[in-house]
C-alpha atoms as a PDB file:
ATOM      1  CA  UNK A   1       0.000   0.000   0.000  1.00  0.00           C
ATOM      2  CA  UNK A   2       1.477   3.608  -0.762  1.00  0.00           C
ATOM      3  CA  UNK A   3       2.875   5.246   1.751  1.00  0.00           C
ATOM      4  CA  UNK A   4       0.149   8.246   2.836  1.00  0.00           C
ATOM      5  CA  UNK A   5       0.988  11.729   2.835  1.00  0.00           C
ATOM      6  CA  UNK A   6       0.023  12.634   6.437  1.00  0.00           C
ATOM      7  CA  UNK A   7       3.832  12.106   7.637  1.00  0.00           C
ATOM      8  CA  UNK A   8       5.354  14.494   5.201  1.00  0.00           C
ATOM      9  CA  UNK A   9       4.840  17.534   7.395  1.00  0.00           C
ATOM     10  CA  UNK A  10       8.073  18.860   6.327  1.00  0.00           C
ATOM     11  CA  UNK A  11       7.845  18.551   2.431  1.00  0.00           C
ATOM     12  CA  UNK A  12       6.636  21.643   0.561  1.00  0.00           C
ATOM     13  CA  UNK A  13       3.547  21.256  -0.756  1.00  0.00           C
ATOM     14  CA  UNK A  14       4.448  20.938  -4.582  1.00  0.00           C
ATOM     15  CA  UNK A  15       6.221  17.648  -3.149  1.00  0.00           C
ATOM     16  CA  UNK A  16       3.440  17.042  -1.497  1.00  0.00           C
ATOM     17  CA  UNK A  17       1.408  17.147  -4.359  1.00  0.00           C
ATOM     18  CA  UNK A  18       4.133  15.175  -6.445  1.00  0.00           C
ATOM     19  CA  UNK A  19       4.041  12.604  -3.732  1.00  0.00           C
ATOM     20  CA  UNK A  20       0.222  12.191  -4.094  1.00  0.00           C
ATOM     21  CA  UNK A  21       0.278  11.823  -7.716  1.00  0.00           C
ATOM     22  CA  UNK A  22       3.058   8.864  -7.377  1.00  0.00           C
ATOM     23  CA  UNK A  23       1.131   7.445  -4.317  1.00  0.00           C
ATOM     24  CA  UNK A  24      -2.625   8.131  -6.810  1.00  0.00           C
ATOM     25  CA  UNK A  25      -1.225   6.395  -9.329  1.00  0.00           C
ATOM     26  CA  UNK A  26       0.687   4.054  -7.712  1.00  0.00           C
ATOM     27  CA  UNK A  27      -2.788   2.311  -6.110  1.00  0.00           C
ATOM     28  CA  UNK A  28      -3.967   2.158  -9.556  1.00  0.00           C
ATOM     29  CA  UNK A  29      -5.840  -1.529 -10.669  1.00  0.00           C
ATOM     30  CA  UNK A  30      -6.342  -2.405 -14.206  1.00  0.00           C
ATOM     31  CA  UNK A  31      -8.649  -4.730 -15.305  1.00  0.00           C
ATOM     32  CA  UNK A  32      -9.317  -7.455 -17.895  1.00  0.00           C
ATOM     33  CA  UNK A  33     -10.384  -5.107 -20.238  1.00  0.00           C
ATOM     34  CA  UNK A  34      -7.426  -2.880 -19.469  1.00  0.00           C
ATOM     35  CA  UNK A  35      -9.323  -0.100 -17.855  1.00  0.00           C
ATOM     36  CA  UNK A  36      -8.085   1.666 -14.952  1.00  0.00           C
ATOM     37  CA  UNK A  37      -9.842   1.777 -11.124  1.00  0.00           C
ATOM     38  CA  UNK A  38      -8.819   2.719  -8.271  1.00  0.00           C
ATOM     39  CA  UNK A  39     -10.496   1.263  -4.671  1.00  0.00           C
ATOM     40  CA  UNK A  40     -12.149   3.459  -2.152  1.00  0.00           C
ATOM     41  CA  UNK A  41     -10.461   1.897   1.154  1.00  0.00           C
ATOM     42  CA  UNK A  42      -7.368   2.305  -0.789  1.00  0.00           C
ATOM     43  CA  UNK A  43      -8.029   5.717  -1.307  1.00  0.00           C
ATOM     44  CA  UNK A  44      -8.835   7.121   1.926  1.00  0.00           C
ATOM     45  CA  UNK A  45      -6.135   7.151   3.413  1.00  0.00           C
ATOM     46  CA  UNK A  46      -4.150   8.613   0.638  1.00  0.00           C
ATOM     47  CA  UNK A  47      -7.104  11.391   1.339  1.00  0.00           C
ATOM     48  CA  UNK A  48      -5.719  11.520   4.821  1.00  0.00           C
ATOM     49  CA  UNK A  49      -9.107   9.701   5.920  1.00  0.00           C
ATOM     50  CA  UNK A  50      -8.495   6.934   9.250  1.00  0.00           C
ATOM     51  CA  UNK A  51     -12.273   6.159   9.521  1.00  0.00           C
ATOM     52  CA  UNK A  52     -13.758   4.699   6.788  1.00  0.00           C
ATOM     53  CA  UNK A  53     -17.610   6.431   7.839  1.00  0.00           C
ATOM     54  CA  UNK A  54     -15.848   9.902   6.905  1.00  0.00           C
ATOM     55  CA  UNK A  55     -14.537   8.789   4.069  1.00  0.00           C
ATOM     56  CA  UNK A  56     -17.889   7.571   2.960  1.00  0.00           C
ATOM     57  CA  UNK A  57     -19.455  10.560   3.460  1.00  0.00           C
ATOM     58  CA  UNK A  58     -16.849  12.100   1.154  1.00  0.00           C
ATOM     59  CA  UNK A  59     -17.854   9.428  -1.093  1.00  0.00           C
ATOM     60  CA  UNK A  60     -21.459  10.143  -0.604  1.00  0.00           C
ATOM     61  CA  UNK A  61     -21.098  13.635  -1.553  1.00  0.00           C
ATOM     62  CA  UNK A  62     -18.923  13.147  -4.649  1.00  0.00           C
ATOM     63  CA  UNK A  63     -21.775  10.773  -6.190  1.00  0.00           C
ATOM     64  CA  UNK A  64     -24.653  13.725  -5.699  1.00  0.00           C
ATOM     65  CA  UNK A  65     -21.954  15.591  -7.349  1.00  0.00           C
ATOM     66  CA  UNK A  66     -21.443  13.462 -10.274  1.00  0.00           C
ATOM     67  CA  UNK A  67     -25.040  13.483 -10.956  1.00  0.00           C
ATOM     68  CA  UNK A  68     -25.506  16.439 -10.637  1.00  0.00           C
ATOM     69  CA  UNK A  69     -22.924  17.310 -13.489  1.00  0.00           C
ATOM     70  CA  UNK A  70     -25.018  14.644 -15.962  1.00  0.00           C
ATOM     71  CA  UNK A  71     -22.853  11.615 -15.790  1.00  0.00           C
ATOM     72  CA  UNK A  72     -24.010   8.203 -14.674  1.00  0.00           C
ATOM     73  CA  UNK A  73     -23.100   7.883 -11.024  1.00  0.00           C
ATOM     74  CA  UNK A  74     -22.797   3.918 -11.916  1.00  0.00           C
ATOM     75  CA  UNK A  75     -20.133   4.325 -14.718  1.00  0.00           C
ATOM     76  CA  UNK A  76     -17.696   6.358 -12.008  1.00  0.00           C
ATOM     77  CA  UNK A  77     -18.335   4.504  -8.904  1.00  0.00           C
ATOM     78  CA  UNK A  78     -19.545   0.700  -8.525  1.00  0.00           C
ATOM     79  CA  UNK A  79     -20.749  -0.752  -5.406  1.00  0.00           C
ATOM     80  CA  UNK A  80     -18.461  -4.124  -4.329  1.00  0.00           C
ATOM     81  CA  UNK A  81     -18.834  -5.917  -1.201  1.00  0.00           C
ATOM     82  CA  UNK A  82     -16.485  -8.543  -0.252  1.00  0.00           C
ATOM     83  CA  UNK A  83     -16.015 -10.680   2.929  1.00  0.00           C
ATOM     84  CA  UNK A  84     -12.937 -10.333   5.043  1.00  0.00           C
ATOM     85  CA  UNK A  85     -11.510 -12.175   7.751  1.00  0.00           C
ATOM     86  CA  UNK A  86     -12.245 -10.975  11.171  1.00  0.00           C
ATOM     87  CA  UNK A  87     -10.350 -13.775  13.516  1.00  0.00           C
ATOM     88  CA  UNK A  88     -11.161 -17.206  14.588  1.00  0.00           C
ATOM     89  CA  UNK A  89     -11.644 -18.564  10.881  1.00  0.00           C
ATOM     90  CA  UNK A  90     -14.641 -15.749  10.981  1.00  0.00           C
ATOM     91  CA  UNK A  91     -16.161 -12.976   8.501  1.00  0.00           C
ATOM     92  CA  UNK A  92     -17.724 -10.282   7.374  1.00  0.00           C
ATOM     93  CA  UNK A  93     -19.033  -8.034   4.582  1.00  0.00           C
ATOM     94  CA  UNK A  94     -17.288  -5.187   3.818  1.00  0.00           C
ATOM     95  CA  UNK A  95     -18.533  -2.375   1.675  1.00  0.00           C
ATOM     96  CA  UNK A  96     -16.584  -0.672  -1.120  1.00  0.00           C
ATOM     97  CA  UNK A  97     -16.418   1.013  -3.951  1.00  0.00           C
ATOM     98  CA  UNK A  98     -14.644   0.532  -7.363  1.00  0.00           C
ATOM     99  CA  UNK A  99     -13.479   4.356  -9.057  1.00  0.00           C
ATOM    100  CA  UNK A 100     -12.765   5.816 -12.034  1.00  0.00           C
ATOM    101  CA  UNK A 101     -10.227   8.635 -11.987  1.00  0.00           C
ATOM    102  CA  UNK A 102     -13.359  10.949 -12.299  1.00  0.00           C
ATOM    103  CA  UNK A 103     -14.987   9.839  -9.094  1.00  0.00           C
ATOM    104  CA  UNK A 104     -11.369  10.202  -7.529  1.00  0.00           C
ATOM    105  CA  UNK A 105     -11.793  13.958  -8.513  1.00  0.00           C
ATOM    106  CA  UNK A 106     -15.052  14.375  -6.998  1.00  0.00           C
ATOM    107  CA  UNK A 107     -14.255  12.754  -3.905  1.00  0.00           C
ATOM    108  CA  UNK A 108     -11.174  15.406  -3.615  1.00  0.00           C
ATOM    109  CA  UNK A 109     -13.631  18.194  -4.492  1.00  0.00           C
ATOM    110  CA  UNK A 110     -15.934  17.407  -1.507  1.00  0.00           C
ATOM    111  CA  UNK A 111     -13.689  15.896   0.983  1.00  0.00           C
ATOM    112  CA  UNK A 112     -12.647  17.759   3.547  1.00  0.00           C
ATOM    113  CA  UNK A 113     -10.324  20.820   2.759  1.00  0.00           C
ATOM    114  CA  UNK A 114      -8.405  20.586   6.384  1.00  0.00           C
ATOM    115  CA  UNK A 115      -6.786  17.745   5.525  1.00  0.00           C
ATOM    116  CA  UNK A 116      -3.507  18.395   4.079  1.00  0.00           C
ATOM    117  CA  UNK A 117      -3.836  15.130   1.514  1.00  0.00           C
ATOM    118  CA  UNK A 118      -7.060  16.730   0.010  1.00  0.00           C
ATOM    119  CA  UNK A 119      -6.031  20.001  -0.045  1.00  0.00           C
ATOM    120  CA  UNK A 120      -3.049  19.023  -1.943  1.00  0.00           C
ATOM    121  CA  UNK A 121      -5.587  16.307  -3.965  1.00  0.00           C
ATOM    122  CA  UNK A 122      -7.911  19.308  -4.734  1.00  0.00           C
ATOM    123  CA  UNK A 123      -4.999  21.019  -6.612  1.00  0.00           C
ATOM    124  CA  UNK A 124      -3.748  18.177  -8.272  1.00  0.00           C
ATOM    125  CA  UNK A 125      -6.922  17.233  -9.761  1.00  0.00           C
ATOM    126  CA  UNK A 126      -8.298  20.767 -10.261  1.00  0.00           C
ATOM    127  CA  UNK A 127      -5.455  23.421 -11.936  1.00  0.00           C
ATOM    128  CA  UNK A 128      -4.354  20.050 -13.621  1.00  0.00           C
ATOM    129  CA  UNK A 129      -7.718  19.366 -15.107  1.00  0.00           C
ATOM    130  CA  UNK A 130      -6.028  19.738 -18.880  1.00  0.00           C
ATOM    131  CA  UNK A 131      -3.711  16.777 -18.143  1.00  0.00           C
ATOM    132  CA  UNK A 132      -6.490  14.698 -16.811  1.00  0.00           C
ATOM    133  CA  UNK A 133      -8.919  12.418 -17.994  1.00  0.00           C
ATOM    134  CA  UNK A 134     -12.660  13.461 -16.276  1.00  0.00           C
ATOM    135  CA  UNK A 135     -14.352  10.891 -17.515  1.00  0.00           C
ATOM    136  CA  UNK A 136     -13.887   6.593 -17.717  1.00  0.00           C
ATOM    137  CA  UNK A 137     -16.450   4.519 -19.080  1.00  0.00           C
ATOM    138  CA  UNK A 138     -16.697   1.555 -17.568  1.00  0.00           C
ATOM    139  CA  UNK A 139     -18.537  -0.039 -20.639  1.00  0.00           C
ATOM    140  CA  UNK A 140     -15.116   0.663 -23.178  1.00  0.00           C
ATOM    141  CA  UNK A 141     -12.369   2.924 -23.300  1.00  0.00           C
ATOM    142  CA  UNK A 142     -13.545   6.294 -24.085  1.00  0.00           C
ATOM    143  CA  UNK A 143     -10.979   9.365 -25.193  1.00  0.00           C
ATOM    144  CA  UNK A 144     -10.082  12.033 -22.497  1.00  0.00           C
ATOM    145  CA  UNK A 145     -12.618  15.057 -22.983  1.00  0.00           C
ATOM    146  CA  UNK A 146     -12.407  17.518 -25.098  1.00  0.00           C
ATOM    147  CA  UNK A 147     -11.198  21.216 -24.263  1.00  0.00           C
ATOM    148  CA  UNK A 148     -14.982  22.191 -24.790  1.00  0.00           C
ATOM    149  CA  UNK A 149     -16.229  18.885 -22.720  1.00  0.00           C
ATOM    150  CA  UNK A 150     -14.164  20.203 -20.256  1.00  0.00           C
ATOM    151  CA  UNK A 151     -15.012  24.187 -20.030  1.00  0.00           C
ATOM    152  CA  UNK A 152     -18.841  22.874 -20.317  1.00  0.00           C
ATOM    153  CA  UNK A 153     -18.051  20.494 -17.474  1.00  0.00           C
ATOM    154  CA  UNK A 154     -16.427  22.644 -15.240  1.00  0.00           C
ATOM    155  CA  UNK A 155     -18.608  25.958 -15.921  1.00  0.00           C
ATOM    156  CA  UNK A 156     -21.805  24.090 -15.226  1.00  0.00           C
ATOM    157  CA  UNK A 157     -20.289  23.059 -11.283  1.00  0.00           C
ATOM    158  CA  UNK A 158     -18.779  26.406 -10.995  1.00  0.00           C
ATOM    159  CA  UNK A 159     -22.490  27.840 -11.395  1.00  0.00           C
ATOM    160  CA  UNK A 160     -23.235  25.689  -8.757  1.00  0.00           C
ATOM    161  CA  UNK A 161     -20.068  26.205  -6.319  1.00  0.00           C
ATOM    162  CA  UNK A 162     -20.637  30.236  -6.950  1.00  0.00           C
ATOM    163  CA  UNK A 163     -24.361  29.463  -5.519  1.00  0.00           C
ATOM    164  CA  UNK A 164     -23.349  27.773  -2.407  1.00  0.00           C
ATOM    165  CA  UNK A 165     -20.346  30.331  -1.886  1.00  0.00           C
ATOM    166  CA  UNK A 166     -23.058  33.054  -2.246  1.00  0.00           C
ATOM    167  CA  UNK A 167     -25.107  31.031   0.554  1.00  0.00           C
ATOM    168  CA  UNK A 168     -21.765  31.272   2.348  1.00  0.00           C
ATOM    169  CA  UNK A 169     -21.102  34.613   2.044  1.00  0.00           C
ATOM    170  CA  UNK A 170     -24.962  36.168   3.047  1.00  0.00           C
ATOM    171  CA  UNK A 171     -24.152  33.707   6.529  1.00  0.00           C
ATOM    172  CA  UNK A 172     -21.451  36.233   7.102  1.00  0.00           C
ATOM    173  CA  UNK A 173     -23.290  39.432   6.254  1.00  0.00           C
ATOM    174  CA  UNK A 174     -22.943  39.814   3.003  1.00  0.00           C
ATOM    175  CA  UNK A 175     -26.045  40.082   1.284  1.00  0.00           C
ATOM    176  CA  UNK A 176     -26.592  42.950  -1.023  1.00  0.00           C
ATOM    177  CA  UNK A 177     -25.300  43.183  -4.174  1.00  0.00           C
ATOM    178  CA  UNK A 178     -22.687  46.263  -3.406  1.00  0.00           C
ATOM    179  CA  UNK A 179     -21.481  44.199  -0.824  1.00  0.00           C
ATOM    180  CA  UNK A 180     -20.941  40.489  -2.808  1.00  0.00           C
ATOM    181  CA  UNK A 181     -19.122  42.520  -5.955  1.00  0.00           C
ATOM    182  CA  UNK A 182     -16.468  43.904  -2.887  1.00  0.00           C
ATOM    183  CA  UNK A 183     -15.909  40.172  -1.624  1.00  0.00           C
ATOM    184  CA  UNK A 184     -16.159  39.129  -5.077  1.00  0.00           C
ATOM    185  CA  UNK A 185     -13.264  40.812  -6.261  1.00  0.00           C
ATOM    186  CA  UNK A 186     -11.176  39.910  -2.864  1.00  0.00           C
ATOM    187  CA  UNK A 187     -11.145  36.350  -4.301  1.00  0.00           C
ATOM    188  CA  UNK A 188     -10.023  37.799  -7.905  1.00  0.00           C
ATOM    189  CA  UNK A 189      -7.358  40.131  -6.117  1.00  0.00           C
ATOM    190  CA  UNK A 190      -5.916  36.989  -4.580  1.00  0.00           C
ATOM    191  CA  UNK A 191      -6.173  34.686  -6.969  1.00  0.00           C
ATOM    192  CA  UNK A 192      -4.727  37.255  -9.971  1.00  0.00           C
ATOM    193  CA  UNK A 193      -1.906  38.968  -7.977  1.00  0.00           C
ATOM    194  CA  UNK A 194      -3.764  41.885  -7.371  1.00  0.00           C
ATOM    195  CA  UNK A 195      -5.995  42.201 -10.462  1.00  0.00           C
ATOM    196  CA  UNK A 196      -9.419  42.710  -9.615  1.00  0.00           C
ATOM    197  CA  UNK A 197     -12.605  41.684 -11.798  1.00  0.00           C
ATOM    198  CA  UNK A 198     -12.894  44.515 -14.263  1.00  0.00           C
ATOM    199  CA  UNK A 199      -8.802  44.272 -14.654  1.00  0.00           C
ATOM    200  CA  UNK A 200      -9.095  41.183 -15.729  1.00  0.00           C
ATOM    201  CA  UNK A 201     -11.881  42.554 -18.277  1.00  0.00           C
ATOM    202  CA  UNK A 202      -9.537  45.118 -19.357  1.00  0.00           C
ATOM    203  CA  UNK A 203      -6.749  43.267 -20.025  1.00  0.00           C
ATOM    204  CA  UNK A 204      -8.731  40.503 -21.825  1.00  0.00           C
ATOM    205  CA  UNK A 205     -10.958  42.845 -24.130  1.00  0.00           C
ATOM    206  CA  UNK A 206     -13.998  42.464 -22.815  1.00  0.00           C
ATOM    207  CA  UNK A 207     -16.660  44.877 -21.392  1.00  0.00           C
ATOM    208  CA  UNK A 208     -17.794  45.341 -18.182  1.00  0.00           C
ATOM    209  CA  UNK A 209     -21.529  43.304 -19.076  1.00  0.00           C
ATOM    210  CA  UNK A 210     -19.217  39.935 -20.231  1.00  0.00           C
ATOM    211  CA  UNK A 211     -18.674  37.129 -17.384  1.00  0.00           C
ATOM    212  CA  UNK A 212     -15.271  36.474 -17.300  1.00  0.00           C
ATOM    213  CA  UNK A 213     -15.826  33.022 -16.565  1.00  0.00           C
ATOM    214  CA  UNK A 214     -17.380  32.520 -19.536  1.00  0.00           C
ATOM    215  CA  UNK A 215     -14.605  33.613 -21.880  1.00  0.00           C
ATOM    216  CA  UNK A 216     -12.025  30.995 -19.694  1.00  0.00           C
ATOM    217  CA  UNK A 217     -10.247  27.983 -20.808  1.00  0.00           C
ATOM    218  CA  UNK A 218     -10.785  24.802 -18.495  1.00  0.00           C
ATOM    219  CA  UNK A 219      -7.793  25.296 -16.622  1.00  0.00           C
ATOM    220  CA  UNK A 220      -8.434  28.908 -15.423  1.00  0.00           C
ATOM    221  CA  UNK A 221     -11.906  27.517 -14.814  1.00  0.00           C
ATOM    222  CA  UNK A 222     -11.048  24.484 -12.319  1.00  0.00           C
ATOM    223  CA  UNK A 223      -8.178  27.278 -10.473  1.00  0.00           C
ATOM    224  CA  UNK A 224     -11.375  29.772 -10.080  1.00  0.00           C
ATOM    225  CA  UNK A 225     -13.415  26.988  -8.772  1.00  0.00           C
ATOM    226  CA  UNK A 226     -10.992  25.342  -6.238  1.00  0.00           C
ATOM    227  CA  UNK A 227     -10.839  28.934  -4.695  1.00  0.00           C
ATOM    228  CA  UNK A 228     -14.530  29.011  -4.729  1.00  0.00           C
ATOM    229  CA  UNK A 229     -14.771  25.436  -2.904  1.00  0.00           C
ATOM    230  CA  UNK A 230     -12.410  26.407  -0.453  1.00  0.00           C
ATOM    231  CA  UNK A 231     -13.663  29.589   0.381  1.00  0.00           C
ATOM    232  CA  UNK A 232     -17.261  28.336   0.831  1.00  0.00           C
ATOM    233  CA  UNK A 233     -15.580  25.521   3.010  1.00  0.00           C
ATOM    234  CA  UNK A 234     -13.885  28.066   4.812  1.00  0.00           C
ATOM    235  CA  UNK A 235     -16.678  30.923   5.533  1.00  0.00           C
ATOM    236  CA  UNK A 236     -18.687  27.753   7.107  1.00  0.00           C
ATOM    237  CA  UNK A 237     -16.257  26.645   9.184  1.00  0.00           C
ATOM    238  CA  UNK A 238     -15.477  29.741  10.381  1.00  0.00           C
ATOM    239  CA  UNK A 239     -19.229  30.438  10.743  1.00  0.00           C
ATOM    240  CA  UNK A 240     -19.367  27.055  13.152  1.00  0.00           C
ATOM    241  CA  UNK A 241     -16.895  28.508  15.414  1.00  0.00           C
ATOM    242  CA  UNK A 242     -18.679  31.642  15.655  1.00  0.00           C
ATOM    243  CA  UNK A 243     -16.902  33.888  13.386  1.00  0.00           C
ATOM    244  CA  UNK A 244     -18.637  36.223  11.086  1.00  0.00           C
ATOM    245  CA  UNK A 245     -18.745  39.590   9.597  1.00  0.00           C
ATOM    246  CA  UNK A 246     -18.681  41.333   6.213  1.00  0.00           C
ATOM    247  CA  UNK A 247     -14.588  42.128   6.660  1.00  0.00           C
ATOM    248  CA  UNK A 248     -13.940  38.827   7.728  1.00  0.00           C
ATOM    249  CA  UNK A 249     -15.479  36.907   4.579  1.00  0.00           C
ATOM    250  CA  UNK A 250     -13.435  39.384   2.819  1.00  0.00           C
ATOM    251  CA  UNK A 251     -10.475  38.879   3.708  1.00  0.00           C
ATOM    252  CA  UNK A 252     -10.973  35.009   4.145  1.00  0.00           C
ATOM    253  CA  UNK A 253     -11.802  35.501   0.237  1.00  0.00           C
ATOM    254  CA  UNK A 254      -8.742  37.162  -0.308  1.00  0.00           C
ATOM    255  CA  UNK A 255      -6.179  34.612   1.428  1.00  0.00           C
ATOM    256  CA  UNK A 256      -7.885  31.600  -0.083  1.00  0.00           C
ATOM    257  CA  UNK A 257      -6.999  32.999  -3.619  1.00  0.00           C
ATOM    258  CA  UNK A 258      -3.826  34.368  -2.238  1.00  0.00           C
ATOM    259  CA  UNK A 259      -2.988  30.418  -1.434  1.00  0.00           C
ATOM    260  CA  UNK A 260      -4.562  28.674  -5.197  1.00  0.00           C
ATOM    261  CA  UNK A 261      -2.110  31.178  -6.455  1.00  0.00           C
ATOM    262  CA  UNK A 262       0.898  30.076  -4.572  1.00  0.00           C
ATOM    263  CA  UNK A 263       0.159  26.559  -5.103  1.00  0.00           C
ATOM    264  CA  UNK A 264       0.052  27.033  -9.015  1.00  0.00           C
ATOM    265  CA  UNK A 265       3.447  28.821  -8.758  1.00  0.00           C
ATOM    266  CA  UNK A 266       5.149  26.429  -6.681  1.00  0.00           C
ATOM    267  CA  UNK A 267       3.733  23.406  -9.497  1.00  0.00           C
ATOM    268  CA  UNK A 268       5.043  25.494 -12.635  1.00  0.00           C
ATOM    269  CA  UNK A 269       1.351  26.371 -14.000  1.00  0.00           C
ATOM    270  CA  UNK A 270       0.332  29.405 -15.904  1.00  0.00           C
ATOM    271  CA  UNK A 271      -0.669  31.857 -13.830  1.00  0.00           C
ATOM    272  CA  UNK A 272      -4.137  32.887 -14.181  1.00  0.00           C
ATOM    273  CA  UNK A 273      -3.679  35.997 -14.827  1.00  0.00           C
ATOM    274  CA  UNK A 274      -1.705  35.039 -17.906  1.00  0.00           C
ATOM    275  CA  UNK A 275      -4.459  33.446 -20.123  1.00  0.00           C
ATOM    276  CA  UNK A 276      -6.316  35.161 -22.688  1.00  0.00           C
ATOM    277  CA  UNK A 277     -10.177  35.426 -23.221  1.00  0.00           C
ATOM    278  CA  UNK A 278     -11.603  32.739 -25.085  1.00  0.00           C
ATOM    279  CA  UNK A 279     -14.736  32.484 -27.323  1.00  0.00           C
ATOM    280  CA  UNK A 280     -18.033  32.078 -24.957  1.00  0.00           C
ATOM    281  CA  UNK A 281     -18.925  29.375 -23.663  1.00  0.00           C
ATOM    282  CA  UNK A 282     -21.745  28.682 -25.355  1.00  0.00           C
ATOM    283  CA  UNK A 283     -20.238  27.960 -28.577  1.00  0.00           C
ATOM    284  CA  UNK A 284     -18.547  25.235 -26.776  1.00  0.00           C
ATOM    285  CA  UNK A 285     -21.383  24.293 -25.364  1.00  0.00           C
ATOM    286  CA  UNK A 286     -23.362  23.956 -29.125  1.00  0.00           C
ATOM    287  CA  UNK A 287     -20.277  21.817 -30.650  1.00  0.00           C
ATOM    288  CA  UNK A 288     -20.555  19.766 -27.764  1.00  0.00           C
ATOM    289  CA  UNK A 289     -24.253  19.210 -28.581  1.00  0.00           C
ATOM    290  CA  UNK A 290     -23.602  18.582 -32.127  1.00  0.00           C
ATOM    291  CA  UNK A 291     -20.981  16.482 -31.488  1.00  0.00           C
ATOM    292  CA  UNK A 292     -23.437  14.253 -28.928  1.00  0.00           C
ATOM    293  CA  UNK A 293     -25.715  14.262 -31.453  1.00  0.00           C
ATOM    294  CA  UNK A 294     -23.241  13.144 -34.440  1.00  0.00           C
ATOM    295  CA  UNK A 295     -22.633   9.876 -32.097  1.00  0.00           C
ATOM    296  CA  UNK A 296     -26.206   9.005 -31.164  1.00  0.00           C
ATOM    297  CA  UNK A 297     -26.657   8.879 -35.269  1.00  0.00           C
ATOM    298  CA  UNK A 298     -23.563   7.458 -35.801  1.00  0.00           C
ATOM    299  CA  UNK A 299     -24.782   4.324 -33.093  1.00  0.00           C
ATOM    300  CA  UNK A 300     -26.701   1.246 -34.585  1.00  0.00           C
ATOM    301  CA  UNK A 301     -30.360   1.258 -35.541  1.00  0.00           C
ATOM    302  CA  UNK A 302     -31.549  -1.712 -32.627  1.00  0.00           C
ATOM    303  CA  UNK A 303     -33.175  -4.532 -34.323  1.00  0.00           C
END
């Protein structure tokens, strides 16, 4: 079994990060047909996860997630059970899962962002979403997605972070508009060295009225939503422990992006700052349509 990352307190976490990817792939199974899995109670504790009840829950989460997103929660994760020895020639069931690097990346997504191991799983999987495969069929071998299967992917569940870190934010004060552009563009500021939203515009060539998300490759995309993640994750926990206020959410905003961006310098990425505007997203979204439809024709008429 790899060795877990929870007793490499003194690496740096871009060798933290390169020490999870070795460990990741490293617990990879392949199967008859050749495709690759990867086993939940293998997984956790490369997730820094000693109870396998909070891991679940992890697990539990990422499924809703994958849903959620449109795929078919059975393709990424498949229920196993298998009997293991408890003592005195007795045993048990066991519950488990079987993964596809997709589920691995939800499960990072919503496990939980104290733990060192998914914090540095979270960036793996997320600024390095254009080296990744999202997506494993279990039925055959399917190609890694498409730049505009990605944006479309990743766009849709930012839409859906940006809700919840709106929920987050009103918990902490900030509730009219005025006030969620401010702690908007603490995030940005972080995040792009200092550039706030309507820099970022500026230097991209597009007006005030255009969503800047919209015009972003995936990359950018999955960098902007791991700060949204962790910010929401943040804002709540700080919430718990009886912490709130308008400044506060701010500034938590601010230090979150502040930390994405340090973690993409320290593993040689672009910085976000550097991409350029790309066409909207909804042209990606129509070839992606066209392209579904091209296979559904393309399948054989059932006799």
């Amino acid at each position: 079994m790899p060795e877990t990352l929870a007793v490499m307190n003194e690496m740096s976490k871009g060798k933290a990060i390169e020490a999870l990817l070795a460990a990741f792939e490293n617990a990879k199974h392949i199967d008859e047909d050749g495709i690759e899995f990867w086993l939940a109670r293998e997984l956790a504790p490369l997730f820094g996860y000693k109870r396998w009840e909070n891991f679940e829950t992890a697990v539990s989460r990422a499924t809703a997630a994958c849903g959620n997103v449109g795929e078919e929660v059975p393709d990424h994760f498949r229920d196993l059970t298998k009997m293991v020895q408890i003592g005195s020639g007795a045993s048990r069931e066991q519950k488990d899962f079987e993964l596809t690097r997709f589920a691995a990346y939800l499960i990072a997504l919503n496990g939980d962002p104290s733990k060192d191991e998914i914090a540095a799983a979270q960036t793996y999987f997320t600024v390095q979403t254009r080296r990744q495969e999202l997506a494993d069929i279990a039925e055959a071998q399917k190609p890694a997605l498409t730049e505009d299967e990605r944006r479309v992917l990743i766009r849709d569940e930012m839409k859906e972070h940006n809700k919840s870190l709106a929920s987050a934010a009103k918990a902490h004060g900030v509730a009219k508009p005025v006030e969620y552009a401010v702690f908007q563009n603490e995030g940005y500021k972080g995040l792009y060295g200092g550039f706030d939203m309507r820099a970022i515009q500026r230097r991209r060539g597009l007006t005030e009225k255009q969503d800047i998300l919209d015009h972003m490759p995936s990359s950018e995309l999955a960098a902007n939503m791991f700060r949204a993640t962790q910010t929401e994750e943040k804002l709540d926990k700080l919430r718990k422990e009886g912490k709130t206020g308008k400044a506060l959410a701010s500034r938590t905003h601010l230090e979150i992006g502040k930390k994405v961006r340090k973690t993409i310098q320290e593993i040689g990425g672009t910085m976000p700052e550097d991409y350029g505007a790309v066409e909207h997203i909804k042209e990606a979204r129509k070839r992606v349509k066209a392209e579904e439809k091209k296979k559904i024709k393309a399948q054989p008429a059932k006799s």
